[in-house]
PDB file of N, CA and C in Angstrom:
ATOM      1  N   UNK A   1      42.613  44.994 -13.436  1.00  0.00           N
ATOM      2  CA  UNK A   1      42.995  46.251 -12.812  1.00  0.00           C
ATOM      3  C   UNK A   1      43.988  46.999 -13.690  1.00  0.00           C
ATOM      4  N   UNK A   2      44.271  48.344 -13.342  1.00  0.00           N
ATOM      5  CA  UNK A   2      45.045  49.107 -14.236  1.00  0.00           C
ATOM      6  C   UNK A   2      46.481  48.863 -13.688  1.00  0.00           C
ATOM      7  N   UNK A   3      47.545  48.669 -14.832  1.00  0.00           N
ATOM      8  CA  UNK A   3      49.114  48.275 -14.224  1.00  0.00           C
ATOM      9  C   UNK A   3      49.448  49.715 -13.792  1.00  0.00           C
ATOM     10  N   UNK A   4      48.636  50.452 -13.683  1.00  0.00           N
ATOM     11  CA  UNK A   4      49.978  51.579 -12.797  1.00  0.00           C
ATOM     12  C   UNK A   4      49.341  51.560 -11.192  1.00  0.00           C
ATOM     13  N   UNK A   5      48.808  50.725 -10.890  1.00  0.00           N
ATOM     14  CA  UNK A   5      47.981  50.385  -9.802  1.00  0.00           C
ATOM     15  C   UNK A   5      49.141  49.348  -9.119  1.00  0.00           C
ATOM     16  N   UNK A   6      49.414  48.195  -9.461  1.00  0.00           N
ATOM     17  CA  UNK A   6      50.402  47.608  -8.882  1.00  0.00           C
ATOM     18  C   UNK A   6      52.249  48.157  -9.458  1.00  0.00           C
ATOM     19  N   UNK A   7      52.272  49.345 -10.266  1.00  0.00           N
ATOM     20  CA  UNK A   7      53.462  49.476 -10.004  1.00  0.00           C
ATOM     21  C   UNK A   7      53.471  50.875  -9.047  1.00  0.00           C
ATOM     22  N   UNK A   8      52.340  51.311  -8.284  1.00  0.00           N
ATOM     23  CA  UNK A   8      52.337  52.337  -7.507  1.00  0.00           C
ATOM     24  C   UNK A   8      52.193  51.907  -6.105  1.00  0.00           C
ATOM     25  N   UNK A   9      51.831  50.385  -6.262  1.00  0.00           N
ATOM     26  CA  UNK A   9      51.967  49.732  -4.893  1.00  0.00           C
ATOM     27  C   UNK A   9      53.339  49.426  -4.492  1.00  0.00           C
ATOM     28  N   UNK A  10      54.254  48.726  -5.632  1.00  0.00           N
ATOM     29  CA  UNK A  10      55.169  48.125  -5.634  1.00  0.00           C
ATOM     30  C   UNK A  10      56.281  49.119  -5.388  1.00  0.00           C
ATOM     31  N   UNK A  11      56.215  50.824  -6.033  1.00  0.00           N
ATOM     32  CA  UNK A  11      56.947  51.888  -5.496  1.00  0.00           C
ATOM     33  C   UNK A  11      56.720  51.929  -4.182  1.00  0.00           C
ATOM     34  N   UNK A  12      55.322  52.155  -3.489  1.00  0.00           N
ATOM     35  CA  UNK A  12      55.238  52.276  -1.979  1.00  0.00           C
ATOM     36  C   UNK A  12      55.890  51.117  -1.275  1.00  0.00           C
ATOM     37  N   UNK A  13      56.172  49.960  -1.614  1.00  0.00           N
ATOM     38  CA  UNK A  13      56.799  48.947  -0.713  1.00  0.00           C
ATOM     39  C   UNK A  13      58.102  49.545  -1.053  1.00  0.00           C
ATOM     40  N   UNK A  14      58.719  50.109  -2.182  1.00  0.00           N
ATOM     41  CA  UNK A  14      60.194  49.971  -1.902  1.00  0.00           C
ATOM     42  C   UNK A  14      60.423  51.248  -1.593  1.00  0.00           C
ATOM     43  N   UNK A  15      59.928  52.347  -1.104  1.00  0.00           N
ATOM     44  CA  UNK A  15      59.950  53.325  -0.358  1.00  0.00           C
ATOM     45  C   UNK A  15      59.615  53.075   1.074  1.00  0.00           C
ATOM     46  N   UNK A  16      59.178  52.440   1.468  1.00  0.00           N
ATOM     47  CA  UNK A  16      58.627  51.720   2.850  1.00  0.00           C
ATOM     48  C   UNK A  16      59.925  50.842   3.096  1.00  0.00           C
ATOM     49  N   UNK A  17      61.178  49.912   2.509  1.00  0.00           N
ATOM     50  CA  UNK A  17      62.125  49.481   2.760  1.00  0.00           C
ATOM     51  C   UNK A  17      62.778  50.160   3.001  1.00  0.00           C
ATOM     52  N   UNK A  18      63.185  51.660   2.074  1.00  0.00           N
ATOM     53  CA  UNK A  18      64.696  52.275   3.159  1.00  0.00           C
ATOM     54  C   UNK A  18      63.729  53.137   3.944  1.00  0.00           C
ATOM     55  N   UNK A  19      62.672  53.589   3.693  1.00  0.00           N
ATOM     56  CA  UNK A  19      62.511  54.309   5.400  1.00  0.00           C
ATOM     57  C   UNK A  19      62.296  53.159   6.347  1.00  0.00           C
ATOM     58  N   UNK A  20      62.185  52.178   6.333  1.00  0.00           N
ATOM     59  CA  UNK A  20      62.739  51.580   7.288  1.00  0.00           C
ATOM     60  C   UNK A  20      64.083  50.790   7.786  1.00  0.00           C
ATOM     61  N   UNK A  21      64.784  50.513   6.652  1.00  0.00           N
ATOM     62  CA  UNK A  21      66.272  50.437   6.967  1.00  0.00           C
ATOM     63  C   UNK A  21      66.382  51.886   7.127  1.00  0.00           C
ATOM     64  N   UNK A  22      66.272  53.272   7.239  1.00  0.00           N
ATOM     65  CA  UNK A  22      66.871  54.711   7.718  1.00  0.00           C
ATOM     66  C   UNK A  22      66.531  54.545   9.370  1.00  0.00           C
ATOM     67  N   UNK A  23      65.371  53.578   9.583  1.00  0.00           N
ATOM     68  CA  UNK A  23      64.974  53.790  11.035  1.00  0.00           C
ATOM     69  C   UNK A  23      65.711  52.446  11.895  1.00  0.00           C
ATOM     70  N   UNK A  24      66.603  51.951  11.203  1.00  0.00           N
ATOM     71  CA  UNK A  24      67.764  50.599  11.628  1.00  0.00           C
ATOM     72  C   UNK A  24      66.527  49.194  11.709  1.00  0.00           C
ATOM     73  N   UNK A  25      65.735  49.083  11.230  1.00  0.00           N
ATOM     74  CA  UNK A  25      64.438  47.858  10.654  1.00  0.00           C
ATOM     75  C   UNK A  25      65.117  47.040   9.906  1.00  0.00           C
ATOM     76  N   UNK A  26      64.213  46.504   9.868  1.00  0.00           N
ATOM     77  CA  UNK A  26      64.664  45.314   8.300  1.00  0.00           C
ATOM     78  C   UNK A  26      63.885  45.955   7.567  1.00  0.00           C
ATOM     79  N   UNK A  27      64.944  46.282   6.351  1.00  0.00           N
ATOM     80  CA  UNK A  27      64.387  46.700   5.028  1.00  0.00           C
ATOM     81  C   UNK A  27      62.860  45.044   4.303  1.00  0.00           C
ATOM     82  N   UNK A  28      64.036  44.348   4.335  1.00  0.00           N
ATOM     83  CA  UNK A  28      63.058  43.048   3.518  1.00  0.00           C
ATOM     84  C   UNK A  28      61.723  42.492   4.063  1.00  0.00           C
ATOM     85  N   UNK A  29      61.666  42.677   5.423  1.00  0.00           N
ATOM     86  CA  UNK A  29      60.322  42.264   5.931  1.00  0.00           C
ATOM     87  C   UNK A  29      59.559  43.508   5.925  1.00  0.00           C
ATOM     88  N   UNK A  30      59.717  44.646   5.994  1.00  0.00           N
ATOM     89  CA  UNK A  30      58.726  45.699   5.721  1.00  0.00           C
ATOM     90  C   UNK A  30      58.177  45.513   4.253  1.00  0.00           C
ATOM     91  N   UNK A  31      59.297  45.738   3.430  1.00  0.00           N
ATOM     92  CA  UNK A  31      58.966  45.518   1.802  1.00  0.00           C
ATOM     93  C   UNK A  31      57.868  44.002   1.752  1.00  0.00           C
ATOM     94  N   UNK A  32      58.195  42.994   2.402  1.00  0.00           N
ATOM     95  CA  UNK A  32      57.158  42.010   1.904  1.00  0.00           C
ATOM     96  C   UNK A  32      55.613  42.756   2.584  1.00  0.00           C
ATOM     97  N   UNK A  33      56.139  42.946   3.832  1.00  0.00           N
ATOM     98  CA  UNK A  33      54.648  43.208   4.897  1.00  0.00           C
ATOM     99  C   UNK A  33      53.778  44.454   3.767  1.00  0.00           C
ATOM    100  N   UNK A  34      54.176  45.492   3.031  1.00  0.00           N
ATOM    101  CA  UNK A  34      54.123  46.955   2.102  1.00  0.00           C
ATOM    102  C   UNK A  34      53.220  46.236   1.256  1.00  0.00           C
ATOM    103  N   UNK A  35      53.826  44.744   0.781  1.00  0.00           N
ATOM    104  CA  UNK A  35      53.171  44.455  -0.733  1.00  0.00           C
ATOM    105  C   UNK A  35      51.692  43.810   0.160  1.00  0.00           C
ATOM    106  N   UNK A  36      51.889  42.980   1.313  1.00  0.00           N
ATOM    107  CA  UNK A  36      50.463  42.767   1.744  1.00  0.00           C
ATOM    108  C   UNK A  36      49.544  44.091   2.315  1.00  0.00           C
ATOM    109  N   UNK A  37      49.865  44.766   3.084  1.00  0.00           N
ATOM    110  CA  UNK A  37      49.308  45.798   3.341  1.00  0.00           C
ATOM    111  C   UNK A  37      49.488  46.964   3.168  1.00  0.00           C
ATOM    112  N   UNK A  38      49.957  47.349   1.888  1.00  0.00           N
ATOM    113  CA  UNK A  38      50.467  48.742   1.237  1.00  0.00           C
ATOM    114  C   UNK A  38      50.957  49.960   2.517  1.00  0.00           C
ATOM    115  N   UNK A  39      49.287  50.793   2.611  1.00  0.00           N
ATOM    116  CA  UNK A  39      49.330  52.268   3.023  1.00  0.00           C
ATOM    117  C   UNK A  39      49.146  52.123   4.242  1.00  0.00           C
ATOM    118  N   UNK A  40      48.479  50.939   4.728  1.00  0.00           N
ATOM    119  CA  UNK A  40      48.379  50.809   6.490  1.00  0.00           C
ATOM    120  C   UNK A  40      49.765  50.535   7.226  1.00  0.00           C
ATOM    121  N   UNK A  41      50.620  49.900   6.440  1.00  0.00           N
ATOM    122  CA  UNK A  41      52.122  49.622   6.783  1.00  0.00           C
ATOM    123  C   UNK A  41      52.774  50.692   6.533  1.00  0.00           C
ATOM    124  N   UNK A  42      52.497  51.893   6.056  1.00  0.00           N
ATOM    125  CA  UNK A  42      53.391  52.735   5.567  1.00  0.00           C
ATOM    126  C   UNK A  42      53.498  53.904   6.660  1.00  0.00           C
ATOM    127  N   UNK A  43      51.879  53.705   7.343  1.00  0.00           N
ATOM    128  CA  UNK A  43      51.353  54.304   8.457  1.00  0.00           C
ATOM    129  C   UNK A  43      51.555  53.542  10.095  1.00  0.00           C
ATOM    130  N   UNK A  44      52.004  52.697   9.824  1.00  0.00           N
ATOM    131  CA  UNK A  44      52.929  52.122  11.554  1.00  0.00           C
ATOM    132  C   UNK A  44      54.182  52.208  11.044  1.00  0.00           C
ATOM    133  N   UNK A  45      54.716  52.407   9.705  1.00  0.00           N
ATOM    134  CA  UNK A  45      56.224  52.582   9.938  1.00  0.00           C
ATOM    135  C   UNK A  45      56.697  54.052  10.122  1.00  0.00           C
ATOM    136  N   UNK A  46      55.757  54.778   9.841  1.00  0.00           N
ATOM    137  CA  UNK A  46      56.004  56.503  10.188  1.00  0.00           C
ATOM    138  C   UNK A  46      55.945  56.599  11.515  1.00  0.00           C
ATOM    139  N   UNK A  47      54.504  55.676  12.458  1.00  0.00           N
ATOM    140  CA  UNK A  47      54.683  56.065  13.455  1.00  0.00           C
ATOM    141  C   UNK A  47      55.835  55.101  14.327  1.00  0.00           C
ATOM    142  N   UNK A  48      56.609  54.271  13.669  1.00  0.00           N
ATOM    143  CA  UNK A  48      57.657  53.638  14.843  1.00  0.00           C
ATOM    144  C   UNK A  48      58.646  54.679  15.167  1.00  0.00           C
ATOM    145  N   UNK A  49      59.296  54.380  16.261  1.00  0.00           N
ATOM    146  CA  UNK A  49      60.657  54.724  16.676  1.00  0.00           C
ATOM    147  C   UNK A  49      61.740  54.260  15.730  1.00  0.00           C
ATOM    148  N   UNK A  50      62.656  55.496  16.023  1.00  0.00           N
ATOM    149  CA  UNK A  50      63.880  54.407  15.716  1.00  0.00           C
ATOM    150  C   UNK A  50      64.349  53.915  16.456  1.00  0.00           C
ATOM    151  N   UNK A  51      65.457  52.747  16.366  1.00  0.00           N
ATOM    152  CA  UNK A  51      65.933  51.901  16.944  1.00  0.00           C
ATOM    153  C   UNK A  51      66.930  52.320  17.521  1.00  0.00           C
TER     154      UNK A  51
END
């Protein structure tokens, strides 16, 4: 695969950590959950509440 493929995944997980530490989450379990399911996680963390 092409490396800007996993470093464009690896940006979306750590953009997916502080918007979810901004929404009072755990930053570190989103970031792991981001690297298994990238854009579908990125899409239940937009739609959560905040805390």
């Amino acid at each position: 695969m092409n490396e800007s493929y996993f470093v464009g995944w690896g940006t979306l997980a750590l953009i997916n950590a502080v918007l979810a530490q901004g929404k009072n989450r755990s930053g570190l379990n989103w970031f792991l959950l981001s690297l298994l399911l990238g854009p579908v996680a990125t899409f239940f963390l937009a739609l959560s509440e905040k805390r």
